[in-house]
N, C-alpha and C. Protein backbone atom coordinates (compact mmCIF):
# COMPACT_ATOMS: atom_id res chain seq x y z
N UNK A 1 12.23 9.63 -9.82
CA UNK A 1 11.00 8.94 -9.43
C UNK A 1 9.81 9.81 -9.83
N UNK A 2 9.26 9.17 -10.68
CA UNK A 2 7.25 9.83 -11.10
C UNK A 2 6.55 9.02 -10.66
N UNK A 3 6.44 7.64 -10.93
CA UNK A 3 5.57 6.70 -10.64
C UNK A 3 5.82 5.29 -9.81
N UNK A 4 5.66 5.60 -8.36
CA UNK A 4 6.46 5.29 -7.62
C UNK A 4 5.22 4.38 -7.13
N UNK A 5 5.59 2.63 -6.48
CA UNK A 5 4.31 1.57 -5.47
C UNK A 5 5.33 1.40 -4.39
N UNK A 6 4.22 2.10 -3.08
CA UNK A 6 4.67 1.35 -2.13
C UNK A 6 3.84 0.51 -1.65
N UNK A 7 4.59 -1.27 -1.42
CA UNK A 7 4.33 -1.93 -0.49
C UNK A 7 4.53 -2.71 0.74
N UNK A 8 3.94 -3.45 1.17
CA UNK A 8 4.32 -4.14 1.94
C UNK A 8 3.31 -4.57 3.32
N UNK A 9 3.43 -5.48 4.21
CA UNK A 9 2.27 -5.59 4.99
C UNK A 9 1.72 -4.99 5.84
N UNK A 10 0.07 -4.98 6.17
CA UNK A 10 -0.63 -3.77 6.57
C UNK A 10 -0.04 -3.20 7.66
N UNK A 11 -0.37 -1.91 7.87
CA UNK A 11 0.82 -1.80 9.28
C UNK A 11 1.66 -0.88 9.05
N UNK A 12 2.50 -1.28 7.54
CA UNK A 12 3.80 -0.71 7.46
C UNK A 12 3.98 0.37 7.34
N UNK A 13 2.57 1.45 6.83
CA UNK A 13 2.98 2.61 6.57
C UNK A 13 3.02 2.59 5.63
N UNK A 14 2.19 2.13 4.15
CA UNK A 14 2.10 2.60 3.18
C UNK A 14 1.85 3.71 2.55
N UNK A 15 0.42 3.83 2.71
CA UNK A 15 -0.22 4.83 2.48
C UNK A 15 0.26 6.20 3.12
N UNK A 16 0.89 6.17 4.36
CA UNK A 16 1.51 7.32 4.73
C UNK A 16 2.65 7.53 3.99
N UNK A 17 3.51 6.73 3.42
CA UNK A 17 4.57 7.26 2.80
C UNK A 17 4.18 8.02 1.35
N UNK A 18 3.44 6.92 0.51
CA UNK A 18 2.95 7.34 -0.48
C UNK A 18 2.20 8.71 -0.65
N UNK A 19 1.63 8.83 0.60
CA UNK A 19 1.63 10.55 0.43
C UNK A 19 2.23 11.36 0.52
N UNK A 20 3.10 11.12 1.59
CA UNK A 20 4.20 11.73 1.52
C UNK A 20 5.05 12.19 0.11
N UNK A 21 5.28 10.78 -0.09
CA UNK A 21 6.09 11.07 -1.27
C UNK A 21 5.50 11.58 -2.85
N UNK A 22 4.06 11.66 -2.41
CA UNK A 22 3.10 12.59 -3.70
C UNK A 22 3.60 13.99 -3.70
N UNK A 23 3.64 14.16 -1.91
CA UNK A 23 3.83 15.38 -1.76
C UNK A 23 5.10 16.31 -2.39
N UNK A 24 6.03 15.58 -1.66
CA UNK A 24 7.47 16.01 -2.33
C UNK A 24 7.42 16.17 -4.12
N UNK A 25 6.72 15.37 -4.49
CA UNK A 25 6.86 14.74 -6.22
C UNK A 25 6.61 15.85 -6.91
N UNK A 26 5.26 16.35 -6.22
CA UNK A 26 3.71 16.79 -6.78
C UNK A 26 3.14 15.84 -7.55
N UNK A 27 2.82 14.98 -7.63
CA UNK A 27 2.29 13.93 -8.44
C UNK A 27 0.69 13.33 -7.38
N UNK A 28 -0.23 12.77 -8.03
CA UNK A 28 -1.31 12.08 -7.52
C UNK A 28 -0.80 11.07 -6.60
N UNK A 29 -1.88 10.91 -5.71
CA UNK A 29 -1.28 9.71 -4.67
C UNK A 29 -2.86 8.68 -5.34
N UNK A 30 -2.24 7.74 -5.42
CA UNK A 30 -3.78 6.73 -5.55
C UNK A 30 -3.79 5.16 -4.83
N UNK A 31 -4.37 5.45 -3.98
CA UNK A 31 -4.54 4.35 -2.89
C UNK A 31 -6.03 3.48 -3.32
N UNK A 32 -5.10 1.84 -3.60
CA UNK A 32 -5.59 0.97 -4.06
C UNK A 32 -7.06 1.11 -3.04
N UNK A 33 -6.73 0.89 -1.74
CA UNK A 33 -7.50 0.28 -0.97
C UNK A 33 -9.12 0.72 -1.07
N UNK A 34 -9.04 2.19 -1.15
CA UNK A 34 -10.09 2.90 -1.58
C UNK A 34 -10.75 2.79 -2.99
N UNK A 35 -10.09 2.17 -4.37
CA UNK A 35 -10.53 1.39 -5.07
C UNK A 35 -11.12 0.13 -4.47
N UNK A 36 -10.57 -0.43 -4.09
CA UNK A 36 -10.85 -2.10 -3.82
C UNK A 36 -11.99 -1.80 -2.90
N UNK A 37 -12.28 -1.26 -1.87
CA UNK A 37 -13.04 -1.78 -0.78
C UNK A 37 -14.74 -0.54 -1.03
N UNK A 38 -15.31 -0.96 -1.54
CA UNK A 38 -16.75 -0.21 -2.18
C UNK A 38 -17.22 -0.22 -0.66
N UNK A 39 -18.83 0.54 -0.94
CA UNK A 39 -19.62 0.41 1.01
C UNK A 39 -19.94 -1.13 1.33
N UNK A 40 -20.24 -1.00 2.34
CA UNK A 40 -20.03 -2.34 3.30
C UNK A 40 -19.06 -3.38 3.33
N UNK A 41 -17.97 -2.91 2.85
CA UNK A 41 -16.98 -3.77 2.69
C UNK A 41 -17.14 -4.89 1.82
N UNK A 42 -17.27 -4.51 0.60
CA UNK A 42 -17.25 -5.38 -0.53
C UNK A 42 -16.58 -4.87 -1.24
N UNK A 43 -15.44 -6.11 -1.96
CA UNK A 43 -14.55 -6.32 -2.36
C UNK A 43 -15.26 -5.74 -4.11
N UNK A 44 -14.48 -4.92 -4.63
CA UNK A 44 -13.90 -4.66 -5.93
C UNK A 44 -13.56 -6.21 -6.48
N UNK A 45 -14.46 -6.46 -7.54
CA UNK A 45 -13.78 -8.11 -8.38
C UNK A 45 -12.82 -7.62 -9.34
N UNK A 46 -11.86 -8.68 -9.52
CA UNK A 46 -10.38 -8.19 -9.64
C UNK A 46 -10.63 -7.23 -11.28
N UNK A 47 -11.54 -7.74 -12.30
CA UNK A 47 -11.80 -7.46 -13.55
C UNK A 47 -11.65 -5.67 -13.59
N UNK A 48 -12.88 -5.98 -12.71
CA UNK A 48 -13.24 -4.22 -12.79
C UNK A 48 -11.59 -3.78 -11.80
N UNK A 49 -11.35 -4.16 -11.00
CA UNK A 49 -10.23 -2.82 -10.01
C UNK A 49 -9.26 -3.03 -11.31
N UNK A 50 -8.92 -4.20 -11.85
CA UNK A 50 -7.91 -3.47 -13.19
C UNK A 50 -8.22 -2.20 -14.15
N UNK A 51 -9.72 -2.20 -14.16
CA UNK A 51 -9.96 -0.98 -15.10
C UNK A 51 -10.08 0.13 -14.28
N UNK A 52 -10.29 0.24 -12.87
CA UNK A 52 -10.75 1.78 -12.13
C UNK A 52 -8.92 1.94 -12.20
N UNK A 53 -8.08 0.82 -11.31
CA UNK A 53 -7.00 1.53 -11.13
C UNK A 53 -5.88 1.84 -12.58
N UNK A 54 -6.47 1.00 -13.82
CA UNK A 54 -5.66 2.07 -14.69
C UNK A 54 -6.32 3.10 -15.07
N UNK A 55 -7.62 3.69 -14.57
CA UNK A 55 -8.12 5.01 -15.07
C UNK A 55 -7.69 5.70 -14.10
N UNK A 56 -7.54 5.27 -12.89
CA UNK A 56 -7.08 6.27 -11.86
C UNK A 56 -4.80 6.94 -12.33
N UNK A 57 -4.70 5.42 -12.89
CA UNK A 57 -3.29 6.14 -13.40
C UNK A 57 -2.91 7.10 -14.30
N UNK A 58 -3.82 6.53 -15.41
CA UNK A 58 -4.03 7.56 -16.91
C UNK A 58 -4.49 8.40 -15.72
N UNK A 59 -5.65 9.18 -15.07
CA UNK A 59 -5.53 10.65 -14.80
C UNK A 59 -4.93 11.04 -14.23
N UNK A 60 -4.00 10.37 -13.37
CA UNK A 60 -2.64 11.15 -12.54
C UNK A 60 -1.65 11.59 -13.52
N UNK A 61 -1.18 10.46 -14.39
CA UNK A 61 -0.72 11.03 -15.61
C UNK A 61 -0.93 12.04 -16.15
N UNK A 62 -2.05 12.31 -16.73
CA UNK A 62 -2.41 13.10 -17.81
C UNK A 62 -2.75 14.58 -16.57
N UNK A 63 -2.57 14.13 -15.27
CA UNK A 63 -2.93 15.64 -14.61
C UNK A 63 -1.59 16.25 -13.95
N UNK A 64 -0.33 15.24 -13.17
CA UNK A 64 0.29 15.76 -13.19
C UNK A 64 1.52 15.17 -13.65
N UNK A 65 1.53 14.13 -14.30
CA UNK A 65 2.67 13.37 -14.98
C UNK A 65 3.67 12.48 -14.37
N UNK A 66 2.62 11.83 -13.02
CA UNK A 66 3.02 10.85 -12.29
C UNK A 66 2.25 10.44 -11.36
N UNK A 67 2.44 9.64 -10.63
CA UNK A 67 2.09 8.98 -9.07
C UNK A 67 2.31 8.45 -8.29
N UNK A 68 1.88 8.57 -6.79
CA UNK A 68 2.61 7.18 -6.08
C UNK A 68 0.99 6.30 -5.51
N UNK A 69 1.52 5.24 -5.71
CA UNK A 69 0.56 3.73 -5.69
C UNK A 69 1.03 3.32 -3.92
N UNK A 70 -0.82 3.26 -3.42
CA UNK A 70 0.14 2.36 -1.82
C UNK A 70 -0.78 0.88 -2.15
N UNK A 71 -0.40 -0.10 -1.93
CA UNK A 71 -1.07 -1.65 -1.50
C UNK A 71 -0.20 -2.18 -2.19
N UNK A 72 -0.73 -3.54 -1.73
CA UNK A 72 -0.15 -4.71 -2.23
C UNK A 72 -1.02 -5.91 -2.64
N UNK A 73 -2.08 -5.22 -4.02
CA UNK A 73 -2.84 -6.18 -4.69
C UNK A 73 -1.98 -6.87 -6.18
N UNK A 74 -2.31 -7.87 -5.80
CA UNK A 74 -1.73 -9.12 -7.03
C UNK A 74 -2.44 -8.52 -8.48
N UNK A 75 -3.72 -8.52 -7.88
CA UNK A 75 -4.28 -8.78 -9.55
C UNK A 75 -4.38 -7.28 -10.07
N UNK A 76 -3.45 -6.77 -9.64
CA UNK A 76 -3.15 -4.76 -10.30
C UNK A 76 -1.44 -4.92 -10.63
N UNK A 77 -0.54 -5.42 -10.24
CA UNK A 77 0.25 -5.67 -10.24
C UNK A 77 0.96 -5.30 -11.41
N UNK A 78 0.48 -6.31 -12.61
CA UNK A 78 0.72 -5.93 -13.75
C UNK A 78 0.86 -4.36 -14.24
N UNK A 79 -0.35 -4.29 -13.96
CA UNK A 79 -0.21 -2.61 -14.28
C UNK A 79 0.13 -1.46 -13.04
N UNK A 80 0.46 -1.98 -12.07
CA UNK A 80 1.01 -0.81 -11.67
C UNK A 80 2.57 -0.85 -11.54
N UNK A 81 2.81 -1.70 -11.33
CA UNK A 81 4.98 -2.23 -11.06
C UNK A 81 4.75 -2.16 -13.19
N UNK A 82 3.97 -2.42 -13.86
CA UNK A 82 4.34 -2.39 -15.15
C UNK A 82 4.41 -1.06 -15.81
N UNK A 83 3.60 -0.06 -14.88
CA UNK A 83 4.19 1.24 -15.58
C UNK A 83 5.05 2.15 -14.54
N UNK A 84 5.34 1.52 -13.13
CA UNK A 84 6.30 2.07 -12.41
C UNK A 84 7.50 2.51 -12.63
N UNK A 85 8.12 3.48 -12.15
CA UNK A 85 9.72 3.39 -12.68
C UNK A 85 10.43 2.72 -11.02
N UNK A 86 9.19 2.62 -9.71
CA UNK A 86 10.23 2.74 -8.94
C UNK A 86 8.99 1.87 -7.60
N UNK A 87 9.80 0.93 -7.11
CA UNK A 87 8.81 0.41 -6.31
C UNK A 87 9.62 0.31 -4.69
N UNK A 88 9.09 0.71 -3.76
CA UNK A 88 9.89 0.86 -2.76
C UNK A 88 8.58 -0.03 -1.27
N UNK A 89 9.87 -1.30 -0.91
CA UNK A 89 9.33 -2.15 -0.05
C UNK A 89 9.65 -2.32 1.53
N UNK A 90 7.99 -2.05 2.14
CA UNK A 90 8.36 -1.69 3.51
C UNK A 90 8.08 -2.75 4.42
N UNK A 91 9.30 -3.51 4.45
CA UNK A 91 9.96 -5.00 5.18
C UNK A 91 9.92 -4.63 6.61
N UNK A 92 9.49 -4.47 7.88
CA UNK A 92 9.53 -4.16 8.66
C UNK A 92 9.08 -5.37 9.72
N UNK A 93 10.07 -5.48 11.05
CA UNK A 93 9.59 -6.52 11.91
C UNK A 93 8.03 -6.52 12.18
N UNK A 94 7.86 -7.41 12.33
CA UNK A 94 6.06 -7.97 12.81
C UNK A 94 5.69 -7.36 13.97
N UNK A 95 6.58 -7.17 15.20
CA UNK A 95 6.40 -6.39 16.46
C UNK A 95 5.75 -4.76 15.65
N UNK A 96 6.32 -4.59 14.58
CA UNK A 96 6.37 -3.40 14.52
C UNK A 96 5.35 -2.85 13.43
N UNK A 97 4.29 -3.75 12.40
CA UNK A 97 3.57 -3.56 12.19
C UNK A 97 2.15 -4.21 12.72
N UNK A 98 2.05 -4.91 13.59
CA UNK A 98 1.44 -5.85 14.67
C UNK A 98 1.15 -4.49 14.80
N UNK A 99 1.95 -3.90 16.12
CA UNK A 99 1.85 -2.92 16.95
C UNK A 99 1.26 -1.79 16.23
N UNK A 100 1.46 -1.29 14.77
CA UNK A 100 0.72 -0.13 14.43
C UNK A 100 -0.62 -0.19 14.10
N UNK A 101 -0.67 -1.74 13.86
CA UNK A 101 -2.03 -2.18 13.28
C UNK A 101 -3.03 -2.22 13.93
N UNK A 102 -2.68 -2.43 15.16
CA UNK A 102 -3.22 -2.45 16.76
C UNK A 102 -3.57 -1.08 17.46
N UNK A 103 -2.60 -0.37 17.17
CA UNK A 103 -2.60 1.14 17.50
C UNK A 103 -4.24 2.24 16.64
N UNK A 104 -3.47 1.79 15.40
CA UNK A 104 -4.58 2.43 14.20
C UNK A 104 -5.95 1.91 14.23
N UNK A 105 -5.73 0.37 14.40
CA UNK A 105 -7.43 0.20 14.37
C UNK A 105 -8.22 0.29 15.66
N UNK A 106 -7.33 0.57 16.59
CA UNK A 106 -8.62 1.23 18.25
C UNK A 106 -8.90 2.99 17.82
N UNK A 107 -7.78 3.81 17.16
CA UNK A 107 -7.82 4.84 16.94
C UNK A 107 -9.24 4.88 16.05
N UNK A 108 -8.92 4.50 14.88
CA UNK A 108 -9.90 4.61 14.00
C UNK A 108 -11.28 4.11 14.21
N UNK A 109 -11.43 3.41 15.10
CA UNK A 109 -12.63 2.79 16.11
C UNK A 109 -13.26 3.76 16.51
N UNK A 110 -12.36 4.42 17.37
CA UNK A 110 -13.17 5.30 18.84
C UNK A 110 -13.35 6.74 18.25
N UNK A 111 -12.88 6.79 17.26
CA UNK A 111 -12.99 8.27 16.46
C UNK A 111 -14.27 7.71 15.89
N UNK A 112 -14.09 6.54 15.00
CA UNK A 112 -15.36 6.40 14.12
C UNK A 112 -15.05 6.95 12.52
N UNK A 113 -13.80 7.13 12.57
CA UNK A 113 -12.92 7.51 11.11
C UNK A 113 -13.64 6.55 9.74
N UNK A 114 -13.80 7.56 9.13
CA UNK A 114 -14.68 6.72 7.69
C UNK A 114 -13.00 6.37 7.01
N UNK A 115 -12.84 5.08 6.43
CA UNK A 115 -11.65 4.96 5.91
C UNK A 115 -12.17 4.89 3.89
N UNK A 116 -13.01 4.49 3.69
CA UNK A 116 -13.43 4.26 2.26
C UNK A 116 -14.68 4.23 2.08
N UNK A 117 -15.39 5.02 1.50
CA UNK A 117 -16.96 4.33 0.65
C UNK A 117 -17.70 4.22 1.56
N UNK A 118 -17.42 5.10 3.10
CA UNK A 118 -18.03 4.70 3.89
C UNK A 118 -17.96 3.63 4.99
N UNK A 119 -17.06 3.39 4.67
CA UNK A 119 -16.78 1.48 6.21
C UNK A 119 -16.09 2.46 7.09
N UNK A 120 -16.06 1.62 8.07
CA UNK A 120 -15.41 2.35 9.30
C UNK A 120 -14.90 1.19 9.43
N UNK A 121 -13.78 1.46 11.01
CA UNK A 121 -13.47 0.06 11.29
C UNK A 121 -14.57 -0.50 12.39
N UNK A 122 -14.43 -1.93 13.05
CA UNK A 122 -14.99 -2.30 13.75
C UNK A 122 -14.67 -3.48 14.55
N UNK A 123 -14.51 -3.35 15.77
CA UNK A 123 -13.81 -4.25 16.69
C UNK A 123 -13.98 -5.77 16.75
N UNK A 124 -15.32 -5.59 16.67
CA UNK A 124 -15.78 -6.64 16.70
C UNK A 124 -15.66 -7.65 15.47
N UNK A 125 -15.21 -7.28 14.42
CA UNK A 125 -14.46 -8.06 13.27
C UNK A 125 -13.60 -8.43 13.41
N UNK A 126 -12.86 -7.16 13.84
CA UNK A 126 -10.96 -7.26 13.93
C UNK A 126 -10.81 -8.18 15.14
N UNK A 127 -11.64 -8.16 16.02
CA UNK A 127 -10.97 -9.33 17.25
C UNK A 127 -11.62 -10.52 17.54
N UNK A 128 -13.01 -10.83 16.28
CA UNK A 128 -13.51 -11.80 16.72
C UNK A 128 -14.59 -12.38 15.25
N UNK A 129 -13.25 -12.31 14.55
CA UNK A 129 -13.85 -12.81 13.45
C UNK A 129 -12.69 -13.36 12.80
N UNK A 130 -13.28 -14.41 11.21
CA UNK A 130 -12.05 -14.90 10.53
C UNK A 130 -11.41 -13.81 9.86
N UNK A 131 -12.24 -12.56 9.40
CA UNK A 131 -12.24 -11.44 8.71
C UNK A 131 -11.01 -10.70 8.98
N UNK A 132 -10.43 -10.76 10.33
CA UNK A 132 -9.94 -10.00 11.25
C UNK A 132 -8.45 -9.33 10.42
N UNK A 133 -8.43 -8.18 10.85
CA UNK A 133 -7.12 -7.77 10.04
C UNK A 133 -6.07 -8.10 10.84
N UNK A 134 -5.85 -8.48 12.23
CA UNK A 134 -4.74 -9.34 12.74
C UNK A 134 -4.41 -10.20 12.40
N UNK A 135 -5.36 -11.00 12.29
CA UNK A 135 -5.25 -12.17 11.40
C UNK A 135 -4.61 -11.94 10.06
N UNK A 136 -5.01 -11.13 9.62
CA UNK A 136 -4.25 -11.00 7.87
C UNK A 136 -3.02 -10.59 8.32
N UNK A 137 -2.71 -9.75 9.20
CA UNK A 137 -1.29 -9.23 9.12
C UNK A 137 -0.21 -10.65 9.79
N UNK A 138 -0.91 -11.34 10.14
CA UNK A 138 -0.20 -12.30 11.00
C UNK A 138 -0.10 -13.20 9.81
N UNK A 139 -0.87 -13.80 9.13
CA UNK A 139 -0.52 -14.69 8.10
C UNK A 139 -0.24 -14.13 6.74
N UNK A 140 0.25 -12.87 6.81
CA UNK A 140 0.82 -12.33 5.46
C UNK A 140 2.13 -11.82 5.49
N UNK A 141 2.28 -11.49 7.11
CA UNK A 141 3.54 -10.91 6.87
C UNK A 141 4.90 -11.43 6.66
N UNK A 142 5.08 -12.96 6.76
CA UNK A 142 5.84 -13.49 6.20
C UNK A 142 5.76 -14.16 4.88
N UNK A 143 4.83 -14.09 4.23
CA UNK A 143 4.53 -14.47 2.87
C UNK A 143 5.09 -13.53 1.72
N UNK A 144 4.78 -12.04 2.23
CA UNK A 144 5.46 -11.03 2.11
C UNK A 144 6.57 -10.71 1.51
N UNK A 145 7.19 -11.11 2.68
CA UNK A 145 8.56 -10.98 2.94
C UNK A 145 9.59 -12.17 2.36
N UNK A 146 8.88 -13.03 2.11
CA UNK A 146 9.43 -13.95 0.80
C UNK A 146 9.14 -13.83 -0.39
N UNK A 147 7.61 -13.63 -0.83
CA UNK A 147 7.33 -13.21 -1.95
C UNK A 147 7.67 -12.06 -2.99
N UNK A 148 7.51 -11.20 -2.08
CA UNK A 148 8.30 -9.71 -2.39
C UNK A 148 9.49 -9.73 -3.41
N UNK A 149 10.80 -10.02 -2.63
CA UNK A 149 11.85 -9.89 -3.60
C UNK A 149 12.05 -10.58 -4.91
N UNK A 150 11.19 -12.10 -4.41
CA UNK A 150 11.36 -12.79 -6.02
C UNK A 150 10.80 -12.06 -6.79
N UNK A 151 9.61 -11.51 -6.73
CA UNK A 151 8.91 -10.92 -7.61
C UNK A 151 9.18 -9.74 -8.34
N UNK A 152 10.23 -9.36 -7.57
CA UNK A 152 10.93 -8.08 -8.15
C UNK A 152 12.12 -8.73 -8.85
N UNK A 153 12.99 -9.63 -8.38
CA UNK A 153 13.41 -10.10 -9.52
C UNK A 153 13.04 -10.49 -10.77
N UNK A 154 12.07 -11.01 -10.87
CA UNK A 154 11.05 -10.89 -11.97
C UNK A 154 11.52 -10.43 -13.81
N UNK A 155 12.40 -10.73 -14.52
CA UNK A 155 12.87 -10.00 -15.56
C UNK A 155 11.67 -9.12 -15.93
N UNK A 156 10.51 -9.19 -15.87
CA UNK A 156 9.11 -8.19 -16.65
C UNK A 156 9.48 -7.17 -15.81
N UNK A 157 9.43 -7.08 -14.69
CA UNK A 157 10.08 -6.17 -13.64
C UNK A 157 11.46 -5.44 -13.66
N UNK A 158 12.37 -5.73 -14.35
CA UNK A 158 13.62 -4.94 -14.07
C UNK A 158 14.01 -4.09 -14.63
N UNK A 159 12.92 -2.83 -14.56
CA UNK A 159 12.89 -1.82 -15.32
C UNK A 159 12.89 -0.84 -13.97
N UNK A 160 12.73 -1.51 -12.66
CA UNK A 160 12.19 -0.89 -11.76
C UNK A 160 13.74 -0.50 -10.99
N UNK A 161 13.30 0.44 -10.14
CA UNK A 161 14.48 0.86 -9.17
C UNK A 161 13.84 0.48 -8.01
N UNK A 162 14.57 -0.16 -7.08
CA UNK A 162 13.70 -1.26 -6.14
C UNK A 162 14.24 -0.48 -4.75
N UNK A 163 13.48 -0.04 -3.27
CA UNK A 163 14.20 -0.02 -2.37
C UNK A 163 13.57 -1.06 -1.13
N UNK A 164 14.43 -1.39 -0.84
CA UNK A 164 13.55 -2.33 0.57
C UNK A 164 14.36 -1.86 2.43
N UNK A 165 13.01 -1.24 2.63
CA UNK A 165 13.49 -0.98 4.20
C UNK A 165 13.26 -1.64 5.36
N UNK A 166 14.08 -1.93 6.24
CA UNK A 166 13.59 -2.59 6.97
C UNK A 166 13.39 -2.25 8.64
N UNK A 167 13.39 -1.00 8.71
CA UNK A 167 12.93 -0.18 9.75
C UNK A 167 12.58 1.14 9.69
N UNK A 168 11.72 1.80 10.48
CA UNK A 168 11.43 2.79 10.25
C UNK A 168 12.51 3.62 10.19
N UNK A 169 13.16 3.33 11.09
CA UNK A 169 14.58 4.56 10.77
C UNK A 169 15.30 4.22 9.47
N UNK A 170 15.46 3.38 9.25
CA UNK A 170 16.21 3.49 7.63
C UNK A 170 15.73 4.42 6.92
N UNK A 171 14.13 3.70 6.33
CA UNK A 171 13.27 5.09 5.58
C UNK A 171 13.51 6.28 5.76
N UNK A 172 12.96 6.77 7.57
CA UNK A 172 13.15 8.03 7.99
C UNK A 172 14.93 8.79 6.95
N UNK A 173 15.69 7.74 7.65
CA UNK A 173 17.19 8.32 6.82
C UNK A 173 16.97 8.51 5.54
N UNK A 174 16.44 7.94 4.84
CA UNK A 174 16.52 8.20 3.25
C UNK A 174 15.71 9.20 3.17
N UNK A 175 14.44 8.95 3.34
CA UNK A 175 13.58 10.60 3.28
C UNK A 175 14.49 11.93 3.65
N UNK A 176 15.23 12.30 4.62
CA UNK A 176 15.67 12.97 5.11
C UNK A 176 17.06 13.56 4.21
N UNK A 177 17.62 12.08 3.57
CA UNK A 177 18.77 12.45 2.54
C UNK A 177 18.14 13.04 1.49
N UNK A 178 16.94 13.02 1.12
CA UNK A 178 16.13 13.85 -0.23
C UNK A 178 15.65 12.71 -0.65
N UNK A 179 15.48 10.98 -1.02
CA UNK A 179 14.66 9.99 -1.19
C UNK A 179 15.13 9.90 -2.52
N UNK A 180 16.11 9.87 -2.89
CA UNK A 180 16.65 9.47 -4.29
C UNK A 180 16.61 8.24 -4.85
């Protein structure tokens, strides 16, 4: 594994693995989200995040001769599962990214944690708006979880070494066996 995407719905622990697993690699970690989400929470249009996130790959490349990718944007897709060798999917019950999603965004609230470009989170979105990231995790996470595997079946795709977990302890076990 050099160039490794993890996804799957918010919650799951992407971005924490993906560093993780920069770490072990030594390779760049490059987290979409911080592409995509500029100040005030405006969305990256899909044109341009295709060109930041293949410049962000070419320099992981060219700095340490790999990376790991966390999100789960469509319109990057192409190019990141297209120069992946290895995409690993974090399928996890809804109780169980519900619950982290819930956990993380009061945390990141009451701290006042800058997550990108400057946004913070804010409650008053997340619990009382259409915006709301409950809301997204609630109507994505089974879309997900169907969409996911076809797409890795995918013949453009089967170049990839695919893992799909579906609890935290599984992962935990594989990390622990060395993450082969």
């Amino acid at each position: 594994m050099r160039r490794v995407v993890v996804v799957g719905t918010s919650g799951a622990g992407k971005t924490t693995l993906a560093r993780e697993l920069a770490r072990r690699l030594n390779v760049r970690h490059v987290e979409l989200d911080a592409i995509h989400w500029k100040p005030n929470w405006t969305s990256t249009p899909s044109d341009q995040m295709i060109v930041e996130v293949s410049a962000a790959l070419d320099a992981a490349d060219a700095d340490t001769g790999g990376w790991t990718v966390c999100g789960h944007y469509g319109q990057v897709r192409q190019v990141t599962w297209g120069r992946a060798d290895t995409v690993i999917f974090l399928d996890y019950p809804m109780r169980v990214v519900f619950t982290r999603v819930f956990a993380r965004t009061l945390r990141r609230w009451w701290r006042q944690e800058e997550l990108w470009n400057g946004n913070r989170e804010r409650l008053r979105d997340n619990f009382f708006s259409k915006e709301s990231l409950f809301l997204w995790v609630i109507s994505t996470w089974r879309i997900r979880r169907r969409t996911t595997p076809r797409l890795l079946r995918d013949p453009q795709f089967a170049h990839l070494r695919t893992y799909r977990f579906r609890t935290p302890r599984h992962l935990e076990r594989w990390l622990n066996a060395g993450a082969q």
